[in-house]
C-alpha atoms as a PDB file:
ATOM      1  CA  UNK A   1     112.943 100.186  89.067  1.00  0.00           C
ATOM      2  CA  UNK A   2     109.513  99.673  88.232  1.00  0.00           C
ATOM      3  CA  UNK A   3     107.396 100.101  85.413  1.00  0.00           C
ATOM      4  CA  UNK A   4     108.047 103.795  84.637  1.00  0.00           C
ATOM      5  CA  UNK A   5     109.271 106.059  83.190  1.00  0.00           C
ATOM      6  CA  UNK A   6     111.378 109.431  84.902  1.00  0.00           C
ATOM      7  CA  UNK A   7     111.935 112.130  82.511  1.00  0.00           C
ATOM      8  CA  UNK A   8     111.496 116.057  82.458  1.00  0.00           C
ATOM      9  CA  UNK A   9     107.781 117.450  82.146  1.00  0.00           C
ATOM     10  CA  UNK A  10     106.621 118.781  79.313  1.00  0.00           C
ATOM     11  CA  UNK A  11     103.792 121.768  79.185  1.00  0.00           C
ATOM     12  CA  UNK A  12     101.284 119.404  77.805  1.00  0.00           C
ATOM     13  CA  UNK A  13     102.138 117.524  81.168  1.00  0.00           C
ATOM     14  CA  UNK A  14     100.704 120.283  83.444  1.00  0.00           C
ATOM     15  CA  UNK A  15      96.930 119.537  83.717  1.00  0.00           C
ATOM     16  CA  UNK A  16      98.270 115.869  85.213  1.00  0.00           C
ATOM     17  CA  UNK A  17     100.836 117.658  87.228  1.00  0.00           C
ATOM     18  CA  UNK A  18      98.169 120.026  88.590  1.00  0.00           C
ATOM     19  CA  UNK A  19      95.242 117.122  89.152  1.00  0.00           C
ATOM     20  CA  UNK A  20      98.366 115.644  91.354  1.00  0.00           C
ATOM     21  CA  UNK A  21      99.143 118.816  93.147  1.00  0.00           C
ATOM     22  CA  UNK A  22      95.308 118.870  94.411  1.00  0.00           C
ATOM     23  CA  UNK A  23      95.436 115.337  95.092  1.00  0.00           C
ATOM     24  CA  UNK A  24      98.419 116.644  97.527  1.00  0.00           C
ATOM     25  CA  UNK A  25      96.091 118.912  98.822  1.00  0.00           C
ATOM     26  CA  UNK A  26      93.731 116.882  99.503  1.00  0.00           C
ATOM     27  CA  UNK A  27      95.877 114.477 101.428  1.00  0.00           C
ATOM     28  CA  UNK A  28      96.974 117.536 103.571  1.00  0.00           C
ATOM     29  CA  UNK A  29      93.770 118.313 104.382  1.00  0.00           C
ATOM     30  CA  UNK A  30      94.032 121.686 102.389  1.00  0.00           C
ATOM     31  CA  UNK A  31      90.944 120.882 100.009  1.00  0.00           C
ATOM     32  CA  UNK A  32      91.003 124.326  98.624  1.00  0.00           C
ATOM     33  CA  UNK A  33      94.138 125.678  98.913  1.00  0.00           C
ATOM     34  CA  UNK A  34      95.449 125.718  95.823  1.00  0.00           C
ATOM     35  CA  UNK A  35      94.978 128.812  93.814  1.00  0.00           C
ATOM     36  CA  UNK A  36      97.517 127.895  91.008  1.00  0.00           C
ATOM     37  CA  UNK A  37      96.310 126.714  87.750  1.00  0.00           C
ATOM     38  CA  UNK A  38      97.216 124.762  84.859  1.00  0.00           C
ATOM     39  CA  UNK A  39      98.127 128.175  82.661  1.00  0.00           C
ATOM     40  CA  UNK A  40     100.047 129.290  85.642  1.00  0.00           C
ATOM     41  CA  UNK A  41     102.310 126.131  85.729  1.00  0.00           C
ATOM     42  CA  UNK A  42     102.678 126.409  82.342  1.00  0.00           C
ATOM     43  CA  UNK A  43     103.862 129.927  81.818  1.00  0.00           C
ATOM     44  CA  UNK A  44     105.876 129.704  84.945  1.00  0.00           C
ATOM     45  CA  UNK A  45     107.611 126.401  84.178  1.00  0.00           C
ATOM     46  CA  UNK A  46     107.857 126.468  80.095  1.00  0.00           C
ATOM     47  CA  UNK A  47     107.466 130.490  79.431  1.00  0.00           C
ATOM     48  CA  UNK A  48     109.696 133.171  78.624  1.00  0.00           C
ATOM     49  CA  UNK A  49     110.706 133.414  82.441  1.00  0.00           C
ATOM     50  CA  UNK A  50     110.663 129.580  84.229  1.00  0.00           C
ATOM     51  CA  UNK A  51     110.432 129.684  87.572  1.00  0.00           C
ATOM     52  CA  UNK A  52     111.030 125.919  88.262  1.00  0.00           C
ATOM     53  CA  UNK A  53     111.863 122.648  86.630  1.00  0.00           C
ATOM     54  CA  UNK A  54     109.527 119.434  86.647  1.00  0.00           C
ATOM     55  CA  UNK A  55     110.241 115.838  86.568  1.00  0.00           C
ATOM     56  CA  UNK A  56     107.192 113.590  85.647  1.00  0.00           C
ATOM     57  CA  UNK A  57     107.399 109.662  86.258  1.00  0.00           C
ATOM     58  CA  UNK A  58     105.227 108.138  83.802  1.00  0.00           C
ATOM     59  CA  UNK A  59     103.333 104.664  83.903  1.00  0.00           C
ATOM     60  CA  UNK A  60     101.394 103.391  81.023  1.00  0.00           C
ATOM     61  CA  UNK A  61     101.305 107.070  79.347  1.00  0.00           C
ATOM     62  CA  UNK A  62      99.655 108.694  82.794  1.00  0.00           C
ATOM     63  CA  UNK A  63     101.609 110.988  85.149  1.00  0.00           C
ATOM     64  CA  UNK A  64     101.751 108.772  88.634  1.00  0.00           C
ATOM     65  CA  UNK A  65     103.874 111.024  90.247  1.00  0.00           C
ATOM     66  CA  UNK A  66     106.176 114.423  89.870  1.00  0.00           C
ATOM     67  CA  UNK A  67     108.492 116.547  91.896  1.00  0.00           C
ATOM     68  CA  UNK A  68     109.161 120.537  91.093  1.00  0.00           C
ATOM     69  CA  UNK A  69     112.151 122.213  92.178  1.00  0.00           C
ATOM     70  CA  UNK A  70     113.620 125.769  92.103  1.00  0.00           C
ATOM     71  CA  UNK A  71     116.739 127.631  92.612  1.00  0.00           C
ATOM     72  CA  UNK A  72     117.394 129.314  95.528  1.00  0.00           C
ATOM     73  CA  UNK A  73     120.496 130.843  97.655  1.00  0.00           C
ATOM     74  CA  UNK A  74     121.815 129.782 100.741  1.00  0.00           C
ATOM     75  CA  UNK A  75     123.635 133.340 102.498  1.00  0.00           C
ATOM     76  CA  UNK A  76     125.465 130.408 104.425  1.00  0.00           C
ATOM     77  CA  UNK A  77     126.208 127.026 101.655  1.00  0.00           C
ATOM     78  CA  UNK A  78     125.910 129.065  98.185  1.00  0.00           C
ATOM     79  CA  UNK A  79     123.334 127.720  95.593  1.00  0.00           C
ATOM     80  CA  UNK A  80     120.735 125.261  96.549  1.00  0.00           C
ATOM     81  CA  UNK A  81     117.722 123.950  94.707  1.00  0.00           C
ATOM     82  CA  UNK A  82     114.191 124.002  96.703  1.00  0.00           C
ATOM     83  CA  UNK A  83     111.966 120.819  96.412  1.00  0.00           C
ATOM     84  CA  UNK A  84     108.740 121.891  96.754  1.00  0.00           C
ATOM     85  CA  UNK A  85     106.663 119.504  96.071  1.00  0.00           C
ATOM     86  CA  UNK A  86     107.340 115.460  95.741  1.00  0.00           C
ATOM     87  CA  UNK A  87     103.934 113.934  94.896  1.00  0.00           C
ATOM     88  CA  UNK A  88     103.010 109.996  94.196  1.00  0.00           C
ATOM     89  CA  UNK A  89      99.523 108.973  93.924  1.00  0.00           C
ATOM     90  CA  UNK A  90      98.218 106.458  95.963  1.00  0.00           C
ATOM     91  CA  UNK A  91      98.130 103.621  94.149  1.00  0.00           C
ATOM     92  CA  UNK A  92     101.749 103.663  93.461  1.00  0.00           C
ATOM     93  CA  UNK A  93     103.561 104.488  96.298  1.00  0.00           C
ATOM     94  CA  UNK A  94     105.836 101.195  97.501  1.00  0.00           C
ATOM     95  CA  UNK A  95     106.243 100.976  93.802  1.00  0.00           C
ATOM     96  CA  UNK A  96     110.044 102.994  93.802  1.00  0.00           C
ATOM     97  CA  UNK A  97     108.229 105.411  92.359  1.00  0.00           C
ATOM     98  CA  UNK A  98     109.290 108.097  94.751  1.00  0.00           C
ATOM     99  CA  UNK A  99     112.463 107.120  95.185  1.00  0.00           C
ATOM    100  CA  UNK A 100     113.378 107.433  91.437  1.00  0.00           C
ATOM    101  CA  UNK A 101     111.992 111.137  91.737  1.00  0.00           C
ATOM    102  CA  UNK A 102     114.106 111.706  94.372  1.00  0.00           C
ATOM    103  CA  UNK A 103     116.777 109.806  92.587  1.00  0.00           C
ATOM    104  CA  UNK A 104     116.474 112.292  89.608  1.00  0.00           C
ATOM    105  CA  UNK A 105     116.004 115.544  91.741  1.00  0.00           C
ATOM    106  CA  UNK A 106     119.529 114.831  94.140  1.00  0.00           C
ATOM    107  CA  UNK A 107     121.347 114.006  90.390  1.00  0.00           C
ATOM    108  CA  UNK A 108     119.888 117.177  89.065  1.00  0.00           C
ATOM    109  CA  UNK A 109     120.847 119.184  91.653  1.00  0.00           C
ATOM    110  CA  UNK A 110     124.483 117.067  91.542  1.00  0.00           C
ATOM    111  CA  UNK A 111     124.682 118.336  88.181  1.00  0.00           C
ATOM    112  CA  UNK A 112     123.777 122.112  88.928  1.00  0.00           C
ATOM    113  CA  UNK A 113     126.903 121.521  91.419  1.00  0.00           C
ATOM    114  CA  UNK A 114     124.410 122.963  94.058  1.00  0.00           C
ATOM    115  CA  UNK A 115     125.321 123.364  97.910  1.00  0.00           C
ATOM    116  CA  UNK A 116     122.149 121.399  99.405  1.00  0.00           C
ATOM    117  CA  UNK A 117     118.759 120.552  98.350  1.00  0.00           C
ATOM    118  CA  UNK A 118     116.099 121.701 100.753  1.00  0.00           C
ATOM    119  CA  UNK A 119     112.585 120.626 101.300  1.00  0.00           C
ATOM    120  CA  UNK A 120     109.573 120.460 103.999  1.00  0.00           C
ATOM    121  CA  UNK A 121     107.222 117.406 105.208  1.00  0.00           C
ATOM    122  CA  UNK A 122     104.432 118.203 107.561  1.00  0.00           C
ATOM    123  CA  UNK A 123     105.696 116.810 110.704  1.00  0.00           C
ATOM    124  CA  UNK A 124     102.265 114.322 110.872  1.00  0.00           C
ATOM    125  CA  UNK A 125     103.278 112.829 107.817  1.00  0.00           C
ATOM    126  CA  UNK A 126     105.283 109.948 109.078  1.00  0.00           C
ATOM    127  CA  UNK A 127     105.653 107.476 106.031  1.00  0.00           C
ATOM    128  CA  UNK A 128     107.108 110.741 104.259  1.00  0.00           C
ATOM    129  CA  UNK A 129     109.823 111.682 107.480  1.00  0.00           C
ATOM    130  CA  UNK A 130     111.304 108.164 107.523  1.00  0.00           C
ATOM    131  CA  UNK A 131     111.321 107.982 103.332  1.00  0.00           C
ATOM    132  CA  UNK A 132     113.272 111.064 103.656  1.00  0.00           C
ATOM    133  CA  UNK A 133     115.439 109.790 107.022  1.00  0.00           C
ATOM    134  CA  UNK A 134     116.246 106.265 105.246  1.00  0.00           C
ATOM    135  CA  UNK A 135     117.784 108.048 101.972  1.00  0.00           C
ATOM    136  CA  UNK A 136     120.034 109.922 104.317  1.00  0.00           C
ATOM    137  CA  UNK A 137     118.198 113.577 104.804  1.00  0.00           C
ATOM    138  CA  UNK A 138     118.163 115.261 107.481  1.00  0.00           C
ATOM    139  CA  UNK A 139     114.580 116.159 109.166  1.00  0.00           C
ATOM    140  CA  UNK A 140     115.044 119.746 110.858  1.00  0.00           C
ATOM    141  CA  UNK A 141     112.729 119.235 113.400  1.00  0.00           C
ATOM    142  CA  UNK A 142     113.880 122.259 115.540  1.00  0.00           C
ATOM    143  CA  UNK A 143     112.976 124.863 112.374  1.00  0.00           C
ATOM    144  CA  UNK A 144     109.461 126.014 112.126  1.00  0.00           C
ATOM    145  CA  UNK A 145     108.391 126.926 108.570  1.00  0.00           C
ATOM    146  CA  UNK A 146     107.842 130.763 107.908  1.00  0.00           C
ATOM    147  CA  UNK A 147     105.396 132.416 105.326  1.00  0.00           C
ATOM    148  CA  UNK A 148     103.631 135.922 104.649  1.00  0.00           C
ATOM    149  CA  UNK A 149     100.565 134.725 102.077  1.00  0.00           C
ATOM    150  CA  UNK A 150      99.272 137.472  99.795  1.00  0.00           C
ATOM    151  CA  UNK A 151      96.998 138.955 102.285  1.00  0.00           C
ATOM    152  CA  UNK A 152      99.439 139.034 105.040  1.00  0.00           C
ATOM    153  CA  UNK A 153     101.979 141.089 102.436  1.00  0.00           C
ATOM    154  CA  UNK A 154      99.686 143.311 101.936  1.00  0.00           C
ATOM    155  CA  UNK A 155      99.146 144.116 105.344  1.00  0.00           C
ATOM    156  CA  UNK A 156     102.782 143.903 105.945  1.00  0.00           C
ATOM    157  CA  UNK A 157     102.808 146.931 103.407  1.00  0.00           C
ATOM    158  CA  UNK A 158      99.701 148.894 104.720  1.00  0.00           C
ATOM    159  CA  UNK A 159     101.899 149.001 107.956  1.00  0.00           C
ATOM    160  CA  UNK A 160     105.526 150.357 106.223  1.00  0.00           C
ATOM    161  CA  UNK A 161     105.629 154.103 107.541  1.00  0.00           C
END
């Protein structure tokens, strides 16, 4: 392991966790894309109602990476936990930084005695698929990712007779 730490975020943690979520974005080419903000990750991951947990991997007392997983339910396994984001910056991935986040995320979900931990990677993102093929997960290539934004709920509702 190298010279970090993995532990679970803290709210005071979120304006680093956020700065890496848009550096995400930027790597996906989705500059302006994100609409959450710090007070949103913060009430909806430390407020009276969480909505996810966050691991933080720490290097010389700044946040170099993070991953954020929820709860969901699989109609076909049982309980499951969502990865939805996985995030190392630049300069530190090939450090083991990611795969101590992973580490922590498949022994938190061990612990939850979940059914399978799911996740996405944009199928251009290479380095990412074999990461995630050499620990032993499966890349669904044959699933296509589905998603009603805000706007296309709302039209989805306009249209309910």
């Amino acid at each position: 392991m190298g010279d970090f730490t993995i532990r679970d975020a803290q709210a005071k943690d979120m304006d680093q966790v956020w700065q890496l979520i848009h550096e995400l974005a930027v790597f996906e080419k989705e500059d302006n894309a994100v609409e959450v903000t710090v007070e949103d990750l913060v009430r909806d991951g430390f407020g009276e109602k969480r909505l996810f947990h966050c691991f933080v991997a720490e290097s010389n007392g700044k946040i170099e990476g993070m991953a954020l997983v929820y709860p969901r339910y699989s109609t076909w396994k049982g309980p499951t936990v969502h990865l939805e984001d996985l995030i190392v910056t630049e300069k530190m991935r090939g450090s083991g930084l990611g795969t101590a986040l992973l580490d922590r995320v498949v022994t938190y979900g061990a612990q939850l005695g979940v059914k399978r931990i799911n996740w996405e990677v944009l199928d251009w993102n290479e380095p990412a698929i074999n990461f995630y093929e050499a620990k032993g997960a499966n890349v669904m290539r044959d699933w296509d990712v589905v998603h009603l934004n805000e706007q296309g709920i709302q039209n989805y509702l306009n249209n309910i007779k």
